[in-house]
PDB file of N, CA and C in Angstrom:
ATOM      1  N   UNK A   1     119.577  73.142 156.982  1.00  0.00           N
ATOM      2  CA  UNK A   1     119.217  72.489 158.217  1.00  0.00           C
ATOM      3  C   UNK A   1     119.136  70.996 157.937  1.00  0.00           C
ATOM      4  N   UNK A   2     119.783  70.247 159.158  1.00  0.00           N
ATOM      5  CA  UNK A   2     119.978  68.935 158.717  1.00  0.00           C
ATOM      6  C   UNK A   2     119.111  68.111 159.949  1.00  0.00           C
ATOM      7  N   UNK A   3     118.195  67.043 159.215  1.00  0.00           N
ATOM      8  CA  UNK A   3     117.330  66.664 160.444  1.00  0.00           C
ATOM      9  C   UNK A   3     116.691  65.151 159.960  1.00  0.00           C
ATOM     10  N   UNK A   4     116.644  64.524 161.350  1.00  0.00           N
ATOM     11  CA  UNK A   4     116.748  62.868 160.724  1.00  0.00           C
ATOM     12  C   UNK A   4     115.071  62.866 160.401  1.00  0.00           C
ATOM     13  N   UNK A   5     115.185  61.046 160.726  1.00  0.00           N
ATOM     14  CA  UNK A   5     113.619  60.672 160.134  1.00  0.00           C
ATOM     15  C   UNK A   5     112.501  60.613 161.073  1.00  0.00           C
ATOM     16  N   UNK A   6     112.695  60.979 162.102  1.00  0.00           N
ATOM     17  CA  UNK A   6     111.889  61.818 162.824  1.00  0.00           C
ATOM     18  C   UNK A   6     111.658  63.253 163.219  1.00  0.00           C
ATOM     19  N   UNK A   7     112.251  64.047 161.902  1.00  0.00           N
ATOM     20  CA  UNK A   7     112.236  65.195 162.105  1.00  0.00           C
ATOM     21  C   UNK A   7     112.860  66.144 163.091  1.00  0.00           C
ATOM     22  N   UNK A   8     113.904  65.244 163.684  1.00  0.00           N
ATOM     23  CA  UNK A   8     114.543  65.906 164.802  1.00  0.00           C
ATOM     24  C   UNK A   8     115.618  66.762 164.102  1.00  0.00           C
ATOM     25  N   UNK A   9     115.691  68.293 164.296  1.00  0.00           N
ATOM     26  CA  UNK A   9     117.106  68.913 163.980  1.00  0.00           C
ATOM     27  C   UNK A   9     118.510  68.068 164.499  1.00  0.00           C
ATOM     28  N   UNK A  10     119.379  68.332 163.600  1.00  0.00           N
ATOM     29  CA  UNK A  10     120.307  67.577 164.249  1.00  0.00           C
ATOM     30  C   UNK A  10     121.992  68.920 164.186  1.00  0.00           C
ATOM     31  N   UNK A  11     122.759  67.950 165.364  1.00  0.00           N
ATOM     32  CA  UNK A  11     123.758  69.445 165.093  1.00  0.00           C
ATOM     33  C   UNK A  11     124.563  69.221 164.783  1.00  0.00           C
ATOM     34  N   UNK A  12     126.375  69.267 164.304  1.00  0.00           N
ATOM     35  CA  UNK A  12     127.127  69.767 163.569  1.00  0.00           C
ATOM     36  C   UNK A  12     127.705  67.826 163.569  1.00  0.00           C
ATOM     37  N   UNK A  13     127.543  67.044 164.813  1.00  0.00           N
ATOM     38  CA  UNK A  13     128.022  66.297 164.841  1.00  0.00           C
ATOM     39  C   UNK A  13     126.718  64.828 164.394  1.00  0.00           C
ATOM     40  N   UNK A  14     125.797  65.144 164.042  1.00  0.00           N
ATOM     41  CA  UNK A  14     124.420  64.463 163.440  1.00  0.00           C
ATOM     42  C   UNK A  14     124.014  63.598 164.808  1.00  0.00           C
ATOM     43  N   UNK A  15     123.813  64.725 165.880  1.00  0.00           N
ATOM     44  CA  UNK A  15     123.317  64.341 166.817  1.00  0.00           C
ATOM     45  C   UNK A  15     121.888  65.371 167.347  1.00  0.00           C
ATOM     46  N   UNK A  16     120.825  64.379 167.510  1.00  0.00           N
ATOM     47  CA  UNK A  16     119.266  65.228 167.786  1.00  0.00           C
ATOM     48  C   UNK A  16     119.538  66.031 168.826  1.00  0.00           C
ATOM     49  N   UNK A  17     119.085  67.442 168.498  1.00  0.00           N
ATOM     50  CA  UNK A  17     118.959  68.285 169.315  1.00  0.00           C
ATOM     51  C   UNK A  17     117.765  68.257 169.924  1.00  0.00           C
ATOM     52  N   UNK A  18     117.669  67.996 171.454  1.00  0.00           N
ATOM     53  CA  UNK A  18     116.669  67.403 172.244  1.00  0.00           C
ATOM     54  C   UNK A  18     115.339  68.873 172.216  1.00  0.00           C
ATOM     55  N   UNK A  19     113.811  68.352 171.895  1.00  0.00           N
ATOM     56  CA  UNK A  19     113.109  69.181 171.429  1.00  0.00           C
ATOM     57  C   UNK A  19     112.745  70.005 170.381  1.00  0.00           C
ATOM     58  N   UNK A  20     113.973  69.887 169.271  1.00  0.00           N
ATOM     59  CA  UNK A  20     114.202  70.768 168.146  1.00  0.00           C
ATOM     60  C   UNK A  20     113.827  69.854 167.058  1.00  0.00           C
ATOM     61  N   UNK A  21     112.524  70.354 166.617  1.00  0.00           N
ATOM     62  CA  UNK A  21     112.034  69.785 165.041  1.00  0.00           C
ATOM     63  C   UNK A  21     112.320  70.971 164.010  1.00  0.00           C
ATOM     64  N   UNK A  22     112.386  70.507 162.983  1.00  0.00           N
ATOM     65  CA  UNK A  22     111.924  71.202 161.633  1.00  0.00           C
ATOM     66  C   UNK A  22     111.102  70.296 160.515  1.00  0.00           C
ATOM     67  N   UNK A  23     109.851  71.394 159.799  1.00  0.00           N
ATOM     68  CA  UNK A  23     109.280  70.575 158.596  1.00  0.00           C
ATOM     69  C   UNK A  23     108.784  71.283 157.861  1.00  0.00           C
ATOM     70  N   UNK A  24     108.575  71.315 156.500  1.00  0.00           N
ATOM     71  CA  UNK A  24     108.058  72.139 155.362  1.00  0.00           C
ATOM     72  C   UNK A  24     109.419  72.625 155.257  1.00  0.00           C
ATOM     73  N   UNK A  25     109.435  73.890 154.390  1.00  0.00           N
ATOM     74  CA  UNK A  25     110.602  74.300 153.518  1.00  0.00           C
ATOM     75  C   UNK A  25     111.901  74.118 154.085  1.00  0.00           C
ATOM     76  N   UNK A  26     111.931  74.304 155.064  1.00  0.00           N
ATOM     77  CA  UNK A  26     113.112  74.350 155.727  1.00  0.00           C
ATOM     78  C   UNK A  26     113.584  73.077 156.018  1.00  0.00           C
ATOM     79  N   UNK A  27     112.963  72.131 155.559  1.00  0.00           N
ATOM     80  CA  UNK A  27     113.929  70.536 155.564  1.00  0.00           C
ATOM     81  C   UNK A  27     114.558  70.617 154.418  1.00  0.00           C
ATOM     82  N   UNK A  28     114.590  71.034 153.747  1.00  0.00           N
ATOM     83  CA  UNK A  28     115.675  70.812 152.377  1.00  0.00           C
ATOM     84  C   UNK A  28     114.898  70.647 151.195  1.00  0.00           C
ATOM     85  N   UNK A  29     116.416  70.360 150.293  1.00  0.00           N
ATOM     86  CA  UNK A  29     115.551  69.886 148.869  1.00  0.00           C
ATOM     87  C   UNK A  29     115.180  71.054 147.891  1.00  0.00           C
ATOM     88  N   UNK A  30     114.117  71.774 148.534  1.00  0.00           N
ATOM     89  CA  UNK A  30     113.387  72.718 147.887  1.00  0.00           C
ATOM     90  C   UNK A  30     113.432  74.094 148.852  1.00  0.00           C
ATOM     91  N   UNK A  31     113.925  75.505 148.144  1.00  0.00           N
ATOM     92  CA  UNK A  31     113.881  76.691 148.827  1.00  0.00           C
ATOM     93  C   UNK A  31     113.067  77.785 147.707  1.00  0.00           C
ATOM     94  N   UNK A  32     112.182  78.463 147.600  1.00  0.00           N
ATOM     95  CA  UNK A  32     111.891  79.277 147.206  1.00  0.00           C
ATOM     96  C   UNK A  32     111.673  78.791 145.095  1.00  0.00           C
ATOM     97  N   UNK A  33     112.059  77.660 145.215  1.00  0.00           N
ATOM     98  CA  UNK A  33     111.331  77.300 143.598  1.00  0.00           C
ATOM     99  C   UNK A  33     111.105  76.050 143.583  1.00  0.00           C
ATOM    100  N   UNK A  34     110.148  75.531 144.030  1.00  0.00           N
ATOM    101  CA  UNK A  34     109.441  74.290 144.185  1.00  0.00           C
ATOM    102  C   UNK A  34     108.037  73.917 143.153  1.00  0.00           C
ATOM    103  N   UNK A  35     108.265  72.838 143.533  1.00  0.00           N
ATOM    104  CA  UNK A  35     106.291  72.507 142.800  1.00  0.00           C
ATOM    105  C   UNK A  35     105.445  72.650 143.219  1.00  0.00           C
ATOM    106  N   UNK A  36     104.445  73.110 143.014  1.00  0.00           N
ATOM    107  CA  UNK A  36     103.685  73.746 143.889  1.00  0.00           C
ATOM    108  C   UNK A  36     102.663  72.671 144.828  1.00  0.00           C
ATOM    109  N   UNK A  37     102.442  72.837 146.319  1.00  0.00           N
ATOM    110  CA  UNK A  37     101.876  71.822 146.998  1.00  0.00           C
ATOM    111  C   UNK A  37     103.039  70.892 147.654  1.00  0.00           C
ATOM    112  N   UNK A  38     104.571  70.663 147.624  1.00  0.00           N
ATOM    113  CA  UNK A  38     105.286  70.193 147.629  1.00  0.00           C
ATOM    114  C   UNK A  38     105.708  70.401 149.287  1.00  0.00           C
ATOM    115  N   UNK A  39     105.718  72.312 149.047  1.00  0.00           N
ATOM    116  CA  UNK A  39     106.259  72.295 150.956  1.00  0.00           C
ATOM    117  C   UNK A  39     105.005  72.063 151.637  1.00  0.00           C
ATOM    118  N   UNK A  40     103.717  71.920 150.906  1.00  0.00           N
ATOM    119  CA  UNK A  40     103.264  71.652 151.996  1.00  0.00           C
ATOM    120  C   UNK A  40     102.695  69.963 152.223  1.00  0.00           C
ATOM    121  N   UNK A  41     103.152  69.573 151.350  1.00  0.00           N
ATOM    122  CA  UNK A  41     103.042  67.707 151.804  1.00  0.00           C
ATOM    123  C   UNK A  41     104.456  67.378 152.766  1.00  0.00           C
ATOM    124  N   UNK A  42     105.541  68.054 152.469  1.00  0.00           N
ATOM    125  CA  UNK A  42     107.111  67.990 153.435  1.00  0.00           C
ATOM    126  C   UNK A  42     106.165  68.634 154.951  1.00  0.00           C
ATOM    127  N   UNK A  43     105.458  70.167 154.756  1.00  0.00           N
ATOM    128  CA  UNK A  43     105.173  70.021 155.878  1.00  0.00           C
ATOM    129  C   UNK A  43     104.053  68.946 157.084  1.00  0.00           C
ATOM    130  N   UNK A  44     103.110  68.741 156.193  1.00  0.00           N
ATOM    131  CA  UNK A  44     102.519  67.304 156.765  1.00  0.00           C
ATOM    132  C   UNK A  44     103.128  66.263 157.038  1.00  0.00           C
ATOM    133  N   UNK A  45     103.700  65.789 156.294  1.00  0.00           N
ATOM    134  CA  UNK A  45     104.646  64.572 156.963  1.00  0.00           C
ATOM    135  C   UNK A  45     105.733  64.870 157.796  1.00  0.00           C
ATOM    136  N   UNK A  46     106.718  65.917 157.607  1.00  0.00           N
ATOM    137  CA  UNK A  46     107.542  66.030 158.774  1.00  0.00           C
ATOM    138  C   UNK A  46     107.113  66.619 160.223  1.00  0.00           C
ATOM    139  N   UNK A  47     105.728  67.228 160.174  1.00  0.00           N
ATOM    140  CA  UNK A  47     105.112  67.753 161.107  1.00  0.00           C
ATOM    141  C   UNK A  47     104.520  66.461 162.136  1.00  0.00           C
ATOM    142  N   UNK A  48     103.969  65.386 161.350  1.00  0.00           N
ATOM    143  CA  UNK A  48     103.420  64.633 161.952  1.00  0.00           C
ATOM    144  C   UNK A  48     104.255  63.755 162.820  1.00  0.00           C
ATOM    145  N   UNK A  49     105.607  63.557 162.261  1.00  0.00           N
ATOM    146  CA  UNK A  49     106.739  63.002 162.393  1.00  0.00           C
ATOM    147  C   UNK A  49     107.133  63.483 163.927  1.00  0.00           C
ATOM    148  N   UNK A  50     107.395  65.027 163.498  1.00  0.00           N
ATOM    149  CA  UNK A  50     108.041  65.287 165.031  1.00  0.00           C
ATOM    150  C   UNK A  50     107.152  65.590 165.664  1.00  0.00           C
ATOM    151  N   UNK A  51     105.925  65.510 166.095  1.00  0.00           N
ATOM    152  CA  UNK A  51     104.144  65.339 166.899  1.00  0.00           C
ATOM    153  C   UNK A  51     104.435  64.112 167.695  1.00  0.00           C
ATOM    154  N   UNK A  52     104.507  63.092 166.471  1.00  0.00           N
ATOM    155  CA  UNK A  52     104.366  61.673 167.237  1.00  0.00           C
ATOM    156  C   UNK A  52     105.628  61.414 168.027  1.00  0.00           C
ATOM    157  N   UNK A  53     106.776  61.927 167.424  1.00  0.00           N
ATOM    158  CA  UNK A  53     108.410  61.962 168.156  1.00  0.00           C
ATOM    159  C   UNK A  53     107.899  62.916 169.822  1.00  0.00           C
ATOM    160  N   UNK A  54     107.359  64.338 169.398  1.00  0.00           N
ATOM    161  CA  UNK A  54     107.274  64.955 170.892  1.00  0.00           C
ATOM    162  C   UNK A  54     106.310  64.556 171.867  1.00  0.00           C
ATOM    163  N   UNK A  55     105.465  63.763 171.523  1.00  0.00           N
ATOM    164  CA  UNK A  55     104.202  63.873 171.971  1.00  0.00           C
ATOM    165  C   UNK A  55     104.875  61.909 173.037  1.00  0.00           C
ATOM    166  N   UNK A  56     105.985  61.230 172.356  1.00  0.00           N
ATOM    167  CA  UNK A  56     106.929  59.924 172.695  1.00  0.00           C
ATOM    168  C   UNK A  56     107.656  60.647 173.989  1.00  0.00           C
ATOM    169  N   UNK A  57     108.267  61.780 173.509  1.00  0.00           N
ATOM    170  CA  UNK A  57     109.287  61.994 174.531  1.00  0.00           C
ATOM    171  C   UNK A  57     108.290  62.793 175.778  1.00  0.00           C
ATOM    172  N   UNK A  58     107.361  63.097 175.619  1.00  0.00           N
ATOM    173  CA  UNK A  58     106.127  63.911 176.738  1.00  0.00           C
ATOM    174  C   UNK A  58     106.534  63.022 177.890  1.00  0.00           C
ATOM    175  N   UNK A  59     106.878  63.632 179.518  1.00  0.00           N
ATOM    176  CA  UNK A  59     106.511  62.987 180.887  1.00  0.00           C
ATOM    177  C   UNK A  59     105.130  62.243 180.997  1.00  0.00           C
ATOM    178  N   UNK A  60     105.061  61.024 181.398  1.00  0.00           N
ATOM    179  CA  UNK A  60     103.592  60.998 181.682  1.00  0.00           C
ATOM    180  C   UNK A  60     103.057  62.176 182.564  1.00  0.00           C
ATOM    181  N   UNK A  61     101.886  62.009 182.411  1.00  0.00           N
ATOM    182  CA  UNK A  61     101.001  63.317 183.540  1.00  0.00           C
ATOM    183  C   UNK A  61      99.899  62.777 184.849  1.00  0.00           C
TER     184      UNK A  61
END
């Protein structure tokens, strides 16, 4: 899975798929033999990433 620096998934042509985040293991790098604590600092930061990205693109209310 390929996804920019706001955590946005992106698709075949490295264009954000509108609403679609990914974070922790599934951003890359590391699958199933990592250091330990690792997916979960990828997941804090890419989580926060696409929060502050969805929470940007939110309608006002």
């Amino acid at each position: 899975m390929k996804v920019d620096g706001q955590a946005r998934v992106l698709d075949a042509n490295d264009r954000p798929i509108p609403g679609l985040y990914a974070a922790g293991e599934v951003v890359g790098m590391y699958w199933g033999n990592y250091t330990g604590a690792t997916s979960v600092l990828k997941g804090l930061v890419f989580g926060r990433l696409a929060g502050t990205d969805a929470a940007r693109r939110r309608p006002n209310a």
